[in-house]
C-alpha atoms as a PDB file:
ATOM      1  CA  UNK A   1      14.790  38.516  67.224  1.00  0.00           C
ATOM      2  CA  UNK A   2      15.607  35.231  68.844  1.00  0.00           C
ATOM      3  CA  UNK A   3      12.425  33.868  67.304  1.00  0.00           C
ATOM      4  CA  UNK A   4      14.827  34.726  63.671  1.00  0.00           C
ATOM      5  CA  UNK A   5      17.768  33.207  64.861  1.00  0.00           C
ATOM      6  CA  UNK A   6      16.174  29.662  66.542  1.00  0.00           C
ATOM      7  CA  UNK A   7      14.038  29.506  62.437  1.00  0.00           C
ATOM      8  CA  UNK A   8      17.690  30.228  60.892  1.00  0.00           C
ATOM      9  CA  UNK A   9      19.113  27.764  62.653  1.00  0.00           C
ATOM     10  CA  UNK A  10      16.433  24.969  62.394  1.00  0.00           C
ATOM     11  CA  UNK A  11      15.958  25.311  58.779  1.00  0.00           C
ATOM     12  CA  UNK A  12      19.683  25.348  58.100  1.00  0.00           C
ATOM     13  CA  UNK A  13      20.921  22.480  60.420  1.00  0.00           C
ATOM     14  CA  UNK A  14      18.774  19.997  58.485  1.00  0.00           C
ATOM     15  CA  UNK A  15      20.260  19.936  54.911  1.00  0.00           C
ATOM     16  CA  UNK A  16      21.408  17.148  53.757  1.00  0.00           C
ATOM     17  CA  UNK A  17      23.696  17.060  50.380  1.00  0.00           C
ATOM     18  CA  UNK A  18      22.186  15.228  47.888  1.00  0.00           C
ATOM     19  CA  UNK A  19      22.505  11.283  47.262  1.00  0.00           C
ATOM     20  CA  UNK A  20      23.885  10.058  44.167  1.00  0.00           C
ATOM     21  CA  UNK A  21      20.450   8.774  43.092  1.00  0.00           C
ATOM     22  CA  UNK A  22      18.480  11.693  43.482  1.00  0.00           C
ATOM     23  CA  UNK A  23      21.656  13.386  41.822  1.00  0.00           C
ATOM     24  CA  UNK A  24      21.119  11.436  38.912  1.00  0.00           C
ATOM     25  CA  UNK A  25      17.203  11.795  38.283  1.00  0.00           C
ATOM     26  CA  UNK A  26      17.688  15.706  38.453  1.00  0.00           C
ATOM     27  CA  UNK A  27      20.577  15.891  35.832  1.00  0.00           C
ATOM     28  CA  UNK A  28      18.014  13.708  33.626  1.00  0.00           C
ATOM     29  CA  UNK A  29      15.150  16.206  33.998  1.00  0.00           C
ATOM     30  CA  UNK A  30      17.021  19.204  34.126  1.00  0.00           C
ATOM     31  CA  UNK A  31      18.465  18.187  30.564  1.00  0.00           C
ATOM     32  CA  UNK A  32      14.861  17.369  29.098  1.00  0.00           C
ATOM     33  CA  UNK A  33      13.156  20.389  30.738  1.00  0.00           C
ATOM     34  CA  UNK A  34      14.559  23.505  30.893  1.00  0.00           C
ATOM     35  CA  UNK A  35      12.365  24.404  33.547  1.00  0.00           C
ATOM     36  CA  UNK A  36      14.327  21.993  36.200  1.00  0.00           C
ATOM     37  CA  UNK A  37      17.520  23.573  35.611  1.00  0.00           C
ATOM     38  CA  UNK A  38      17.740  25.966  38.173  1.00  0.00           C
ATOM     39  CA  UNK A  39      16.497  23.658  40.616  1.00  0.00           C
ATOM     40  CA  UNK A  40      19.415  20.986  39.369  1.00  0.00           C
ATOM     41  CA  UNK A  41      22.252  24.215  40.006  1.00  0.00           C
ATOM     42  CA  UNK A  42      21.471  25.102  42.951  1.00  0.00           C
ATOM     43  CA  UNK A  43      21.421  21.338  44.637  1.00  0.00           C
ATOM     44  CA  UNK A  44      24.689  20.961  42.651  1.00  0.00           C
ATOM     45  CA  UNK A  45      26.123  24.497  44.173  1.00  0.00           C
ATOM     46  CA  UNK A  46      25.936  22.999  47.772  1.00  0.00           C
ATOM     47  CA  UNK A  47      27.529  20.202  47.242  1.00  0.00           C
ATOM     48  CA  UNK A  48      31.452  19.724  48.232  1.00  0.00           C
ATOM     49  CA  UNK A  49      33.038  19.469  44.249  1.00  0.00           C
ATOM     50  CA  UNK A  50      36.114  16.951  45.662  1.00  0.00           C
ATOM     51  CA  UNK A  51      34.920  13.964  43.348  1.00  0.00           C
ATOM     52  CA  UNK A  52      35.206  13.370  39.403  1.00  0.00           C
ATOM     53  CA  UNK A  53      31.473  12.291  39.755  1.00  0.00           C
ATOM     54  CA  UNK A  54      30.378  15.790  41.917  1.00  0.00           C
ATOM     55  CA  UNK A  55      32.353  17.704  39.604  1.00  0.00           C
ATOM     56  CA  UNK A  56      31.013  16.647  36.502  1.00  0.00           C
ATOM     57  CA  UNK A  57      27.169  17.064  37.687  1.00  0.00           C
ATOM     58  CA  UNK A  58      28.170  20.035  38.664  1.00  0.00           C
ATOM     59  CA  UNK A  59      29.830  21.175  35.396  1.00  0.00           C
ATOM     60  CA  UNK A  60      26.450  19.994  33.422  1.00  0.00           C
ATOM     61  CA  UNK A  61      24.782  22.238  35.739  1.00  0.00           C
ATOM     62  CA  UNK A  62      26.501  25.320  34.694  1.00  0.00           C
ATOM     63  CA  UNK A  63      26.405  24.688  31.342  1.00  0.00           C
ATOM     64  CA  UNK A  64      22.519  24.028  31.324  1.00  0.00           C
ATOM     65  CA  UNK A  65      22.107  27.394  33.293  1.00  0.00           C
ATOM     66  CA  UNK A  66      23.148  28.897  30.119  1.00  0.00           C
ATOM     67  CA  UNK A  67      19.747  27.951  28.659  1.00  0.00           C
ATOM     68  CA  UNK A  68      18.142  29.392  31.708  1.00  0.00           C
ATOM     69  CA  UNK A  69      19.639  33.347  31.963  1.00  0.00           C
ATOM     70  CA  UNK A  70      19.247  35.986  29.649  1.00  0.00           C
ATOM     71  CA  UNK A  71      22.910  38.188  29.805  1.00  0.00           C
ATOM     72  CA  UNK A  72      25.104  36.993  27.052  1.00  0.00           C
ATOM     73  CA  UNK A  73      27.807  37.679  28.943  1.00  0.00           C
ATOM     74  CA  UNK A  74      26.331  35.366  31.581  1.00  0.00           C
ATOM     75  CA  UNK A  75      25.358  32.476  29.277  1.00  0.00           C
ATOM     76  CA  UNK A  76      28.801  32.461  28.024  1.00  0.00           C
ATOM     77  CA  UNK A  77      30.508  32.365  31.947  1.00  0.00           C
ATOM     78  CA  UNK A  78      27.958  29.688  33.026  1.00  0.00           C
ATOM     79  CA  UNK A  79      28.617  27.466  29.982  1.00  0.00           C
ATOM     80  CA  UNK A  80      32.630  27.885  29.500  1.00  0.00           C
ATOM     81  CA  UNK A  81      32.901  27.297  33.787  1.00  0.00           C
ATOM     82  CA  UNK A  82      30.286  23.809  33.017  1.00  0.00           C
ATOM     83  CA  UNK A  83      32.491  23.077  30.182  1.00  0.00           C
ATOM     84  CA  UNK A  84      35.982  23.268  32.590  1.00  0.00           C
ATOM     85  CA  UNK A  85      34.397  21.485  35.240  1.00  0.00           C
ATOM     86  CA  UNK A  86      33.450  18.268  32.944  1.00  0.00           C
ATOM     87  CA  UNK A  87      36.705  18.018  31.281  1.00  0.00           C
ATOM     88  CA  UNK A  88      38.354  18.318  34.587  1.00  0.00           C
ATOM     89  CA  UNK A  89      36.441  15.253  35.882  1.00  0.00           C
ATOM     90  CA  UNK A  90      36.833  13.381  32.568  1.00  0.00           C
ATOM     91  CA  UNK A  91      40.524  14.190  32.899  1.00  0.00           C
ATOM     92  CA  UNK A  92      40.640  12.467  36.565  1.00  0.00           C
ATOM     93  CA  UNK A  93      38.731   9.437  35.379  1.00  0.00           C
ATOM     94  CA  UNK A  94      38.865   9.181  31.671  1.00  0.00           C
ATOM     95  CA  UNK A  95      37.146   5.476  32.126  1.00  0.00           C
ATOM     96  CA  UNK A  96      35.109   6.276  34.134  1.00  0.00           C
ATOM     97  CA  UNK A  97      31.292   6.010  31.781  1.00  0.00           C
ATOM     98  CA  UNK A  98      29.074   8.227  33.408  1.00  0.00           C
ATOM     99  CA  UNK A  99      31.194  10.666  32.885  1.00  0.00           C
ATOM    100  CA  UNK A 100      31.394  10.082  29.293  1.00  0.00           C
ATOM    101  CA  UNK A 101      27.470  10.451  29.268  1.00  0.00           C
ATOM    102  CA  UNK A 102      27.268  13.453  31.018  1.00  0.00           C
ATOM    103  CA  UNK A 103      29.761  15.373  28.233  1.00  0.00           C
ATOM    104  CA  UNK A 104      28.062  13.675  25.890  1.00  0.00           C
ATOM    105  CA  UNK A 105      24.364  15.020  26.849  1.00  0.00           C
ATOM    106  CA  UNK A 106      26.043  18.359  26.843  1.00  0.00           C
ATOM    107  CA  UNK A 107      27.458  18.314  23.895  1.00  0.00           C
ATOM    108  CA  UNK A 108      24.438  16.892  22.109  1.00  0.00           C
ATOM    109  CA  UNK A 109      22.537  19.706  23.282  1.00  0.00           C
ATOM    110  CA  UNK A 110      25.564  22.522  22.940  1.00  0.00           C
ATOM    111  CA  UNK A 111      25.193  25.366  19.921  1.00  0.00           C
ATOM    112  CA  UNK A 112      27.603  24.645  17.049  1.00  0.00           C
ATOM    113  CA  UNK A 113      29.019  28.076  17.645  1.00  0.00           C
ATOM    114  CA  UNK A 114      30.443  26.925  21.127  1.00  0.00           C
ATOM    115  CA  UNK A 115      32.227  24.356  19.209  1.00  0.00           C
ATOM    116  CA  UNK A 116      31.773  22.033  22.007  1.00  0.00           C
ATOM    117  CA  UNK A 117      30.909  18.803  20.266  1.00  0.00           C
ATOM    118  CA  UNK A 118      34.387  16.764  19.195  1.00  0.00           C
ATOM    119  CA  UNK A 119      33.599  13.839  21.689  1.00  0.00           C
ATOM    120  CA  UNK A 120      29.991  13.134  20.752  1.00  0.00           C
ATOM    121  CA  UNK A 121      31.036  10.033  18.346  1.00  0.00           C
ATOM    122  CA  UNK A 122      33.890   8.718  20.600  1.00  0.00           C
ATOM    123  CA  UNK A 123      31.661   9.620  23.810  1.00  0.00           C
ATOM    124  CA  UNK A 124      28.545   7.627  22.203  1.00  0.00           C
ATOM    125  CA  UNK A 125      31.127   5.050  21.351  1.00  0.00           C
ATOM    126  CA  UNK A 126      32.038   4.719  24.786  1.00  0.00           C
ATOM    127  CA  UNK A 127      28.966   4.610  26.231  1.00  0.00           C
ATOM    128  CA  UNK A 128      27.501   2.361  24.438  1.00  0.00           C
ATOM    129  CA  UNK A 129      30.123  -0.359  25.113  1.00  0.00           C
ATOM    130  CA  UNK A 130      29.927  -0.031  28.327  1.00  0.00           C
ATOM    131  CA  UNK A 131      26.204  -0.624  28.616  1.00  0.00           C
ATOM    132  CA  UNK A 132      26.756  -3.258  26.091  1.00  0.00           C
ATOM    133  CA  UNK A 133      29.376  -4.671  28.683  1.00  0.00           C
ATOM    134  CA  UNK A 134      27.392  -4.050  32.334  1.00  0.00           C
ATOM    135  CA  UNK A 135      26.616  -7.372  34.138  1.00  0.00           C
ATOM    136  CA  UNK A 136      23.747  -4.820  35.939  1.00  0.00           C
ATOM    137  CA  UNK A 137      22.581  -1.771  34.192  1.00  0.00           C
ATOM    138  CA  UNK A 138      22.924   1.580  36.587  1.00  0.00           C
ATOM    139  CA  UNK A 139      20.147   4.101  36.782  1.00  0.00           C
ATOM    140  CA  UNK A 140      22.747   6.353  34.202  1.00  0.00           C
ATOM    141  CA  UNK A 141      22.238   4.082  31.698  1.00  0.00           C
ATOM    142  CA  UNK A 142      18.496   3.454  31.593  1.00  0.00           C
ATOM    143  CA  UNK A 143      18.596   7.282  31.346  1.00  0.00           C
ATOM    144  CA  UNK A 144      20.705   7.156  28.379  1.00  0.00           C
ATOM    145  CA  UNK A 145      18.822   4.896  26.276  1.00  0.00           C
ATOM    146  CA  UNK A 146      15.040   6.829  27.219  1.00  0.00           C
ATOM    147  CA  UNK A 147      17.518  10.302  26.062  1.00  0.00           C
ATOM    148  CA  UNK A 148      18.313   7.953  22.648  1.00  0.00           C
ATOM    149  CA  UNK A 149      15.043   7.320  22.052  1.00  0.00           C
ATOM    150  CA  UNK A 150      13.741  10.555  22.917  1.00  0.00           C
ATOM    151  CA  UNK A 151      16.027  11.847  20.235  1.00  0.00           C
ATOM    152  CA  UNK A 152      15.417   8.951  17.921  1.00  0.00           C
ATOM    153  CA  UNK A 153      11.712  10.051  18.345  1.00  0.00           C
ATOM    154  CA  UNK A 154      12.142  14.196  17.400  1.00  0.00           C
ATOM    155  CA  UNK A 155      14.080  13.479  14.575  1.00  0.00           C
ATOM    156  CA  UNK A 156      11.390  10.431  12.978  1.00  0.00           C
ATOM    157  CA  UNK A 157       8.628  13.577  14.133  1.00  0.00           C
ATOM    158  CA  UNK A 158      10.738  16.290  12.229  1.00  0.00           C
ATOM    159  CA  UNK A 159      11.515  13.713   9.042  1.00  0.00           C
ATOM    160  CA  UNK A 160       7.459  13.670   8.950  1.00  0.00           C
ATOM    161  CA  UNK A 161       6.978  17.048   8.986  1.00  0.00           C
END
């Protein structure tokens, strides 16, 4: 029994909440392969939602886990509480780019029937000024233009087709 408690309490004291780095490279694979989306929730789940920048992760979390689960019902919850938590953290720093790309990713990839796509020209707008504008280009936005291209690429495969 105390062998239980001293593994419960060495496995839990060491976890760390994730950096913003490593924060950023799982939002990018999580929204190219469904298969990292779980992994992405759950390190978002743990960590304390008090910034735009948390929140919005966080949001595209949620809304990708409604790729990954099979209820309806469930899909729809996951995606409409993703969809709250971005706007919220757009609405606290409307300026604020990254944001902008996360919604924008989303919405890209979001179902017309969820009619969640109104920002995607003023988002990609956005965006691109501000990469346009960046004296140093952040990890974000290197991740932005491989999505672009990835994008630019399926639709030149699917015009071939």
């Amino acid at each position: 029994m105390i062998g239980l408690i001293l593994i419960a309490l060495l496995t839990t004291g060491d976890v760390k909440p994730a950096t913003m780095p490593e924060i950023r490279v799982s939002f990018f694979q999580a929204a190219t392969e469904i298969g990292q989306r779980e992994d992405f929730f759950e390190m978002m789940e743990s960590m304390p939602k008090k910034s735009a920048i948390v929140k919005v992760y966080y949001g595209a979390a949620q809304a990708m886990m409604a790729e990954v689960v099979f209820n309806p019902y469930t899909k729809l919850n996951h995606f409409v509480e993703g969809k709250n938590f971005i706007e919220e953290a757009i609405a606290e720093r409307p300026e604020e780019a990254e944001l902008r790309y996360v919604r924008y990713l989303i919405q890209s990839n979001a179902p017309d029937f969820l009619d969640y796509n109104k920002d995607i020209p003023d988002d990609l707008k956005f965006i691109c000024a501000a990469i346009e504008q960046a004296n140093e280009k952040e990890s974000w936005m290197f991740q932005f233009l491989e999505y672009r291209s990835l994008q630019k690429a399926k639709l030149d495969a699917n015009g071939k087709s």
